[in-house]
Protein backbone atom coordinates (compact mmCIF):
# COMPACT_ATOMS: atom_id res chain seq x y z
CA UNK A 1 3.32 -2.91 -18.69
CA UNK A 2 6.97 -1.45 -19.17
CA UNK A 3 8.07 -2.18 -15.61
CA UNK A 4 11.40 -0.93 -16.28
CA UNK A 5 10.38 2.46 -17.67
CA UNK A 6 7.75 2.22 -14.13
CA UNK A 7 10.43 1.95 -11.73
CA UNK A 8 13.21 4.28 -13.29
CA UNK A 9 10.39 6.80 -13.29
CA UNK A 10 8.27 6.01 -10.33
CA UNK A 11 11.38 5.14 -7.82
CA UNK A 12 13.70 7.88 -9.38
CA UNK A 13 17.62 7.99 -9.83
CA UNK A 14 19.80 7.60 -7.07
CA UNK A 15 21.92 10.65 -8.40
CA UNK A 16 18.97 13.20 -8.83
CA UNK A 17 18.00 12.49 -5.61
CA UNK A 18 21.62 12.38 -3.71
CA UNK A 19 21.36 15.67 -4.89
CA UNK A 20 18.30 16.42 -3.41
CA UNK A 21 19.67 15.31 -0.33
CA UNK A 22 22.38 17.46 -0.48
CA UNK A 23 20.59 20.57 -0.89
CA UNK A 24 21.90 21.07 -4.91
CA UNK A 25 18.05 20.99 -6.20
CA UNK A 26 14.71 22.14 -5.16
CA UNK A 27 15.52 25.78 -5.85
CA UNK A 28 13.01 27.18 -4.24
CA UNK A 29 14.57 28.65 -0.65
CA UNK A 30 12.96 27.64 2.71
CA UNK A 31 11.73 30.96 3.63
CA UNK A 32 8.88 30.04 0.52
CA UNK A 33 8.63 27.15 0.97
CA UNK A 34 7.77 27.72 4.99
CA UNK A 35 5.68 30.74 4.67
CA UNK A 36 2.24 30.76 6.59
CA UNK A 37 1.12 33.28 4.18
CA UNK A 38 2.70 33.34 0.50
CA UNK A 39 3.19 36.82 -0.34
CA UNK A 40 2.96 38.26 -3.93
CA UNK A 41 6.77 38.35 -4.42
CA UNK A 42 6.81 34.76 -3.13
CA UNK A 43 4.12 34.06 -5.68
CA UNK A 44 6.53 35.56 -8.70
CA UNK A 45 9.32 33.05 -7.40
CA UNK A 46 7.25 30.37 -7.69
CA UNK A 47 5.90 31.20 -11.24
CA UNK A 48 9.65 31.77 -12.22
CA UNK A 49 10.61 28.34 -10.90
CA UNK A 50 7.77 26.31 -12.44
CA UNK A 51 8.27 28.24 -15.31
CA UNK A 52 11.71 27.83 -15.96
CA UNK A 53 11.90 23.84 -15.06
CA UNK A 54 8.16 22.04 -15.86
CA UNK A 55 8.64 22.49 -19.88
CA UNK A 56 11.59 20.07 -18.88
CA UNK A 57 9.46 17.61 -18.05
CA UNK A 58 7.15 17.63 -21.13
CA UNK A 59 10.47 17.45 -23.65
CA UNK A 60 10.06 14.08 -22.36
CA UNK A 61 14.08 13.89 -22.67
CA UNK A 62 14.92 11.21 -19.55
CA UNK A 63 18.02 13.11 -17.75
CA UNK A 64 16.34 16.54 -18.43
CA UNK A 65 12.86 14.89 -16.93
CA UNK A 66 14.67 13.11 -13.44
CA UNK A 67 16.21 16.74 -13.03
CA UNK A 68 13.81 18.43 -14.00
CA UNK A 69 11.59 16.77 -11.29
CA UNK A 70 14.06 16.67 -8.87
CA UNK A 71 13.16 20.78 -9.10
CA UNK A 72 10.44 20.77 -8.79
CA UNK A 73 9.34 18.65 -5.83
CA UNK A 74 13.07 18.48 -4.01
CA UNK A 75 11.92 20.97 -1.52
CA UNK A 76 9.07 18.54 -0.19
CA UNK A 77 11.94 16.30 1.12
CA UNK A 78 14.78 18.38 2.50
CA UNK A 79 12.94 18.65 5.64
CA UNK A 80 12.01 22.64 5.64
CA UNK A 81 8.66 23.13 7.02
CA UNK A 82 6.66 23.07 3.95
CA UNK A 83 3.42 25.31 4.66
CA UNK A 84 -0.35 24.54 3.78
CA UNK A 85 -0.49 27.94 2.24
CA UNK A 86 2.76 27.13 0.29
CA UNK A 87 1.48 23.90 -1.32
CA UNK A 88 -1.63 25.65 -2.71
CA UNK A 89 0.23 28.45 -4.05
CA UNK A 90 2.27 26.02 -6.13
CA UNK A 91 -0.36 24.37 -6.74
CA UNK A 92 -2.52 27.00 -8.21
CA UNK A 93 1.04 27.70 -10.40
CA UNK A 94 1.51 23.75 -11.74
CA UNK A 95 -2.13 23.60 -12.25
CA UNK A 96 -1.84 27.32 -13.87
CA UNK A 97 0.94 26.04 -16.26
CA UNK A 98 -1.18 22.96 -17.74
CA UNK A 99 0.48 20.46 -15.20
CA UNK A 100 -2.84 18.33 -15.83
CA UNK A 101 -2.32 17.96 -19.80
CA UNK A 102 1.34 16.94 -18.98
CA UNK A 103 -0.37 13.70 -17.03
CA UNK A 104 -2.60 13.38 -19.92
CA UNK A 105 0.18 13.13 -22.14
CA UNK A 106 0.97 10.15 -24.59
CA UNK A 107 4.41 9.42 -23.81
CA UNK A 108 4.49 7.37 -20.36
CA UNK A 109 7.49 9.09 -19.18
CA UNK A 110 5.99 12.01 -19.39
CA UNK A 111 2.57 11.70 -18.22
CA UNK A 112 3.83 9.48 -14.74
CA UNK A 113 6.58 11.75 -13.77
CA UNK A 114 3.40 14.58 -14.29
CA UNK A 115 1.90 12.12 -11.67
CA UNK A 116 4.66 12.10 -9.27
CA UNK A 117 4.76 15.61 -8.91
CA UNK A 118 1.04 15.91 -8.83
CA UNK A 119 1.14 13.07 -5.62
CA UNK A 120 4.24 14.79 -3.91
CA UNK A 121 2.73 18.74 -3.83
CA UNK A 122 -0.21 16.92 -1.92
CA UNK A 123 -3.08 19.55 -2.70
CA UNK A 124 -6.92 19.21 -3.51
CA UNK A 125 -6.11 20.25 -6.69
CA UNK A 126 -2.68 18.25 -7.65
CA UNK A 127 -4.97 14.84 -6.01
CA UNK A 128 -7.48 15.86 -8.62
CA UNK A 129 -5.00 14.90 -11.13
CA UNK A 130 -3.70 11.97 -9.78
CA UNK A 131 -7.26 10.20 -9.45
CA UNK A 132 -8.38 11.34 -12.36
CA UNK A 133 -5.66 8.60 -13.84
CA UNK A 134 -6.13 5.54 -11.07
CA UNK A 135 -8.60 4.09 -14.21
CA UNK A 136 -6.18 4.72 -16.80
CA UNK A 137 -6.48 1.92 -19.79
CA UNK A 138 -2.76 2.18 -19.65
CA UNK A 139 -0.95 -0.11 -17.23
CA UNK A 140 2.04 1.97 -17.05
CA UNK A 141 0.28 5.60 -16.65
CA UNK A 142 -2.36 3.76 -13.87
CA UNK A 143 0.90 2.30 -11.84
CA UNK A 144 1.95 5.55 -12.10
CA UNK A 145 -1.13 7.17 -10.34
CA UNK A 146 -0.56 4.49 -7.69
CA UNK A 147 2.46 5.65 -6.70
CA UNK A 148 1.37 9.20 -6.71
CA UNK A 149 -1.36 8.63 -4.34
CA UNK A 150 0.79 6.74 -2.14
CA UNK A 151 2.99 10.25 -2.24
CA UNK A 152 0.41 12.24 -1.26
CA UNK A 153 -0.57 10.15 1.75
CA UNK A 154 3.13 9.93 3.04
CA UNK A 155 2.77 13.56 2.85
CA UNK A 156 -0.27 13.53 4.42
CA UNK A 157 1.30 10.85 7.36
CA UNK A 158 4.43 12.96 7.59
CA UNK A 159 4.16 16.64 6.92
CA UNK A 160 1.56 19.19 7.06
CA UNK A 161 -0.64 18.36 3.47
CA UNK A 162 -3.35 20.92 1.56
CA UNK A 163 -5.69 17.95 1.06
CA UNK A 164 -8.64 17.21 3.94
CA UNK A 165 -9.07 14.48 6.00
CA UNK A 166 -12.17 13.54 3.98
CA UNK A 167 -10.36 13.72 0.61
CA UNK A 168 -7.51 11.52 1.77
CA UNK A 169 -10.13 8.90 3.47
CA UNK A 170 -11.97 9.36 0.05
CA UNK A 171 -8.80 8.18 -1.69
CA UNK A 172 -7.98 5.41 0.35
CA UNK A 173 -11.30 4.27 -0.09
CA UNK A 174 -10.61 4.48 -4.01
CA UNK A 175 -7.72 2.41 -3.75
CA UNK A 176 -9.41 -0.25 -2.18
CA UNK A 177 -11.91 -0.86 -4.75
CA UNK A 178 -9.36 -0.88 -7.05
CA UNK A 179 -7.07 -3.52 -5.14
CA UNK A 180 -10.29 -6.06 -5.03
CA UNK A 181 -10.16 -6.15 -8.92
CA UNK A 182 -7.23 -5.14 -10.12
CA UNK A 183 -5.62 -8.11 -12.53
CA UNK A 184 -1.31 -6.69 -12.62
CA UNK A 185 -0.12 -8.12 -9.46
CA UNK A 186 2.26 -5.38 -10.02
CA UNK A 187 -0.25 -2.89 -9.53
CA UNK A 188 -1.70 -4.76 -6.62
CA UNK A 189 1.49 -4.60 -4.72
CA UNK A 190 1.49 -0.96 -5.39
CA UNK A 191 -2.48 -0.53 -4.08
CA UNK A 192 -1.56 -2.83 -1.13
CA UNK A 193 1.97 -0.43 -0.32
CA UNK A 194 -0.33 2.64 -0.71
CA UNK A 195 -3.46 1.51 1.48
CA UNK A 196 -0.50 0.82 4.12
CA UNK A 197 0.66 4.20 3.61
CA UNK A 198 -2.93 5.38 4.75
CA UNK A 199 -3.43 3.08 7.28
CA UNK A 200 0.05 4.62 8.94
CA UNK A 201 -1.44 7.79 8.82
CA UNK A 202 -1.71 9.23 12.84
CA UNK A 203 -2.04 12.64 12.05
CA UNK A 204 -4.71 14.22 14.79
CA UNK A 205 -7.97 14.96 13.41
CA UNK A 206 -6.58 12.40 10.55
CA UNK A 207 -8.11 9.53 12.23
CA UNK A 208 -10.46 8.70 9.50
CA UNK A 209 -8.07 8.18 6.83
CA UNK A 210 -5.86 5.69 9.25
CA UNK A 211 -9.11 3.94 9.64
CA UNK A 212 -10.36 3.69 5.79
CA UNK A 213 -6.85 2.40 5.42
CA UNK A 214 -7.27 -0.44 7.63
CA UNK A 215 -10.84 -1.14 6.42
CA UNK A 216 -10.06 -1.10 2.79
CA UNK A 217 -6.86 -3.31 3.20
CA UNK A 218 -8.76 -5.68 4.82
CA UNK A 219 -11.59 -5.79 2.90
CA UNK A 220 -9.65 -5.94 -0.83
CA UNK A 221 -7.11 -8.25 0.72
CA UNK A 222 -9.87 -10.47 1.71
CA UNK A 223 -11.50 -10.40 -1.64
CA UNK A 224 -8.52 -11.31 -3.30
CA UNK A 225 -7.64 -14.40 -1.68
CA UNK A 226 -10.90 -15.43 -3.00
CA UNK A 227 -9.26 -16.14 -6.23
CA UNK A 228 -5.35 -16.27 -5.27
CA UNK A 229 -3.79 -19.65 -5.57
CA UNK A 230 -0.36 -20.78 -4.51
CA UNK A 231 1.20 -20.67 -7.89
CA UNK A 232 4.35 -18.66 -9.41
CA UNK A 233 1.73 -16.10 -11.08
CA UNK A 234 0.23 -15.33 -7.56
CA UNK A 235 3.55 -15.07 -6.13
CA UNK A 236 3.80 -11.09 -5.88
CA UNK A 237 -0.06 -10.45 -4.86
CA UNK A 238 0.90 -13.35 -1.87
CA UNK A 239 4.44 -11.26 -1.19
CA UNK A 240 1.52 -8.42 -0.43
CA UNK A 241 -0.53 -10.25 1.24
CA UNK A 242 2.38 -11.16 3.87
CA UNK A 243 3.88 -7.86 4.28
CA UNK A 244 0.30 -6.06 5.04
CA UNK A 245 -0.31 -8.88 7.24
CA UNK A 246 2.95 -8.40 8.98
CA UNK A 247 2.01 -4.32 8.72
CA UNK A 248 -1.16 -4.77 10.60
CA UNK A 249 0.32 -7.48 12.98
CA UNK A 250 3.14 -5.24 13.91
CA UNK A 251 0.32 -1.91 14.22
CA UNK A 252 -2.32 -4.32 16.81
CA UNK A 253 0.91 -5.35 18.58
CA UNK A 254 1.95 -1.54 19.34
CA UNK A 255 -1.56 -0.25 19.40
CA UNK A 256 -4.24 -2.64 19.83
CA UNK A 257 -5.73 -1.14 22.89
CA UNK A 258 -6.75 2.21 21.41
CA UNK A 259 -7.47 0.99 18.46
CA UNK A 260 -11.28 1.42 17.61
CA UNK A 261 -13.03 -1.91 17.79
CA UNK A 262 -13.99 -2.08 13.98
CA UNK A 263 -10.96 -1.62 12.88
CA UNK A 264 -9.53 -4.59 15.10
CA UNK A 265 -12.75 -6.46 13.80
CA UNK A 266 -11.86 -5.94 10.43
CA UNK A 267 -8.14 -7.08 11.07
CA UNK A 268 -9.47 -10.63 12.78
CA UNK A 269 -11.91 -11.25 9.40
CA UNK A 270 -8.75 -10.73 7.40
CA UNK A 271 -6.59 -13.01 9.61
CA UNK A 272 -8.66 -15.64 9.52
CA UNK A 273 -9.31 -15.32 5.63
CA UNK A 274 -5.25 -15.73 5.52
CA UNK A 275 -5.74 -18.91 7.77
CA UNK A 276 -8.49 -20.18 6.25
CA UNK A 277 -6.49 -19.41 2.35
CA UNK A 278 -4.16 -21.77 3.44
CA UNK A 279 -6.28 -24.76 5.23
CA UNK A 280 -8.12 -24.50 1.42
CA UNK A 281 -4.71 -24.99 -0.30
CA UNK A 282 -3.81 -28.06 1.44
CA UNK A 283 -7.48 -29.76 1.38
CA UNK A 284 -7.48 -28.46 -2.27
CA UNK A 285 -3.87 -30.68 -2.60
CA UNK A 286 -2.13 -27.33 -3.82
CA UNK A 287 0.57 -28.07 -1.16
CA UNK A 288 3.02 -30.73 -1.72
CA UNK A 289 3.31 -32.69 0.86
CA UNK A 290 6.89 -34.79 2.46
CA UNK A 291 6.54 -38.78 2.24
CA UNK A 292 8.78 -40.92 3.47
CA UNK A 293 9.76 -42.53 -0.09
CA UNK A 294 11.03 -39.05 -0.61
CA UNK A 295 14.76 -38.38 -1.57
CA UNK A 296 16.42 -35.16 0.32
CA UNK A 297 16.51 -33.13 -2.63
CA UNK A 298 12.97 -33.82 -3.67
CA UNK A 299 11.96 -33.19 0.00
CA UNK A 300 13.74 -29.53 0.25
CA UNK A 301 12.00 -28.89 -3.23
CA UNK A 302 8.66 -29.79 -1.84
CA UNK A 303 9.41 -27.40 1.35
CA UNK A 304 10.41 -24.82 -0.31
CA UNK A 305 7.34 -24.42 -2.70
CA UNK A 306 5.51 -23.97 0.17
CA UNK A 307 7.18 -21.27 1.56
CA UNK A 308 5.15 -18.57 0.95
CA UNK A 309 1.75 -20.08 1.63
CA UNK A 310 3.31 -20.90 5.54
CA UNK A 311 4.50 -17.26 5.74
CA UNK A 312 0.49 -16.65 4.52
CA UNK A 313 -0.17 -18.44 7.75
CA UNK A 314 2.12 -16.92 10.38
CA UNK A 315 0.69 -13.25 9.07
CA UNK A 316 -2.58 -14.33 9.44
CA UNK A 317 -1.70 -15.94 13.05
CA UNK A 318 -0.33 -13.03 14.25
CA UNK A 319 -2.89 -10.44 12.51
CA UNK A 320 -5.59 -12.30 14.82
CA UNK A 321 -3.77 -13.41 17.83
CA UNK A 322 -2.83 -9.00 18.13
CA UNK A 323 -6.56 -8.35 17.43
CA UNK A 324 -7.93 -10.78 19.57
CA UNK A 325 -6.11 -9.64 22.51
CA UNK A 326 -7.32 -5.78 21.63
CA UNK A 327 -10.79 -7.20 21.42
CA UNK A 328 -10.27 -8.52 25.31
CA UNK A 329 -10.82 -12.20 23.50
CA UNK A 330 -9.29 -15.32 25.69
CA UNK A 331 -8.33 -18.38 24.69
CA UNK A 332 -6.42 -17.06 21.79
CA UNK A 333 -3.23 -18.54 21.21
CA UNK A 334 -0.55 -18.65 19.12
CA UNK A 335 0.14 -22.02 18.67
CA UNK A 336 3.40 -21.42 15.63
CA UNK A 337 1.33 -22.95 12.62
CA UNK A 338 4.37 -21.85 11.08
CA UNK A 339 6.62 -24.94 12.57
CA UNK A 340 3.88 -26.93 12.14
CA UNK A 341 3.47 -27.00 8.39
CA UNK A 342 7.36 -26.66 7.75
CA UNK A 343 7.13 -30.27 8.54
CA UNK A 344 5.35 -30.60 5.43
CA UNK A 345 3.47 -33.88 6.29
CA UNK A 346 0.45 -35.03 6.11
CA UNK A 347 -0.41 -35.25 9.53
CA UNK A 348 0.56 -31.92 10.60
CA UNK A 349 -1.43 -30.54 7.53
CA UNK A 350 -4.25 -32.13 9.02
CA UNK A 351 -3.76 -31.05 12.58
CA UNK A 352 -3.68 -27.50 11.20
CA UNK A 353 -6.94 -27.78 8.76
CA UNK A 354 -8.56 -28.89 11.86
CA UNK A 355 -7.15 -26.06 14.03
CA UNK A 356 -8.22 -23.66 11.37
CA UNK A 357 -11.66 -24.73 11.60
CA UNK A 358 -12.11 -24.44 14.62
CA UNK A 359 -11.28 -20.47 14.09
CA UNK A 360 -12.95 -19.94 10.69
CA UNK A 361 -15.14 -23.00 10.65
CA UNK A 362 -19.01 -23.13 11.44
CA UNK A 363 -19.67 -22.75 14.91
CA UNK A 364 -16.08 -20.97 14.85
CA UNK A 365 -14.45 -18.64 17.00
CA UNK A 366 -14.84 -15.90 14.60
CA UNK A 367 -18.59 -16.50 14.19
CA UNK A 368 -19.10 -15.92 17.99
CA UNK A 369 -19.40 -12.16 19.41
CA UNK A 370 -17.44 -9.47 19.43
CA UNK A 371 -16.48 -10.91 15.41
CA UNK A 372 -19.65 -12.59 14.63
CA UNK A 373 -18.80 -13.37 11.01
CA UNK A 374 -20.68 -15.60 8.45
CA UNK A 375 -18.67 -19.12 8.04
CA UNK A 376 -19.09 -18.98 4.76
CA UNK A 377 -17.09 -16.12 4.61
CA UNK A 378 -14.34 -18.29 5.15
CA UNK A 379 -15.39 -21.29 3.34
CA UNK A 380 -14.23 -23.99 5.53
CA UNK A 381 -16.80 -27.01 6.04
């Protein structure tokens, strides 16, 4: 994948969008934009403003495309009150004016700024788009997608969105099949940030898609572990793995006690996966470990490459201590696993495999009610 071409496209210039900001793009004026019910003369603004700046974006030219873009979706972000009726109005006009061959076309720049706008109108039709390119055999043009789906469920989190609570639970659900299997770390990181974008999502009579969120971020987070290793090729997908864990720590911290019992189910399974990850790493002797022969600097080396499998372990203490205590579960503690294996020897490693078993292991406190998982789930002996 071009990752460079990704993020200039994908995250957008600072300039076009300091603009933006400022009120200098998104033509369209707030009284459109806001309307409850887009009139006909509404209507011709809208066809004169796609009109006028969406051939911009298939000359595939890179300042004309950023401003171009900037256009056409800078009114979803200056904070008017975009309508439902307004989004499927424009809509109707993108779709009208072949917005759906631009995303189809050849030239990446093209086809994934065709995607961002697609993600940030937030419509049934515009989503029809976007997930018609989360398979794409390119890299580039499927990140792309990513990102545009994770668009239209900010929108969905944050404003008032055309697409159904069904649709957006339906895409969330998408994303998590692809996160499971999906080889570009790169493009896991982006599944994991957009699954977390659904899983934010408190929008009343929403609920659904904040709960496929959860379930499918747990569930493909889970699966990957399976295979993840604590190696400098894993490094991103366990940078994900950490900052969901931390996401869904931080989300059974503030809302545990309403949360619906599944959901907080789902969140100790992947908790203890996390735990469990890392007891298998040290048994498995993929964590260097201090000796007393040891020189300082080879010491701090061996600390430091295990950095990211202890912050593995915090997450996961945290995701199940919170979810444990919304599940009404005693004798849960957090007993800082993290200060325990920054000590890097072998006796602490120990203590903690032990400890971890007695979680995750057979006869284990996630294998007992209200969690009642299989121990070989977690495939500690």
């Amino acid at each position: 994948m071009n990752r460079t071409l990704v993020k200039w496209i994908v995250c957008g210039a600072a300039g076009a969008w300091s603009a933006v900001a400022s009120g200098q793009l998104g033509g369209l004026p707030p009284e459109v934009v806001s309307s409850s019910s887009v009139t006909s003369s509404q209507r011709d603004a809208i066809r004169e403003h796609v009109s006028k700046h969406l051939p911009e974006i298939a000359g595939g030219e890179p300042d004309k495309v950023r401003r171009a873009r900037a256009e056409l979706v800078g009114m979803f972000f200056r904070g008017d009150d975009v309508s439902v009726s307004f989004r499927q109005a424009y809509a109707a006009e993108l779709t009208g004016q072949k917005l759906a061959d631009l995303a189809r076309s050849e030239n990446d720049l093209v086809a994934i700024n065709a995607l961002r706008i697609a993600g940030d109108v937030a419509s049934s039709e515009t989503l029809d788009i976007v997930e018609a390119h989360l398979g794409s055999s390119r890299s580039a043009v499927r990140y792309g997608a990513v990102a545009a789906a994770q668009r239209t469920l900010d929108q969905v989190r944050e404003r008032f969105p055309a697409v159904t609570a069904d649709r957006a639970a339906g895409l969330a659900a998408t994303l998590g099949a692809r996160l499971a299997d999906e080889k570009d770390p790169l493009l896991a990181d982006a599944l994991t940030r957009a699954l977390q974008s659904a899983a934010g999502v408190t929008r009343e009579r929403y609920e659904s898609v904040r709960a496929a969120g959860i379930t499918e971020l747990c569930r493909a987070l889970s699966a990957r572990l399976k295979t993840m290793e604590s190696r400098d090729e894993d490094a991103l997908v366990i940078n994900s793995v950490v900052r969901a864990g931390l996401f869904l720590r931080d989300d059974l911290s503030a809302n545990g006690a309403t949360m619906p019992e599944r959901l907080k189910v789902d969140a100790a399974g992947l908790g203890g996966d996390m735990l469990a990850w890392v007891a298998k790493q040290i048994t498995g002797r993929k964590l260097p470990q201090v000796s007393g022969g040891d020189d300082e600097p080879t010491a701090k080396q061996k600390r430091d490459s295990r950095a990211a499998a202890i912050n593995v372990a915090a997450a996961g203490e945290g995701v199940l201590f919170f979810a444990a205590r919304g599940l009404n579960v005693t004798g849960v503690t957090q007993t800082n696993f993290k200060a325990e294996l920054e000590k890097a020897s072998s006796f602490e490693d120990a203590r903690y495999v032990e400890a971890v078993r007695a979680i995750a292991g057979p006869g284990g406190l996630l294998t007992k009610p209200p969690f009642q998982f299989q121990a070989s789930r977690f495939g500690l002996q």
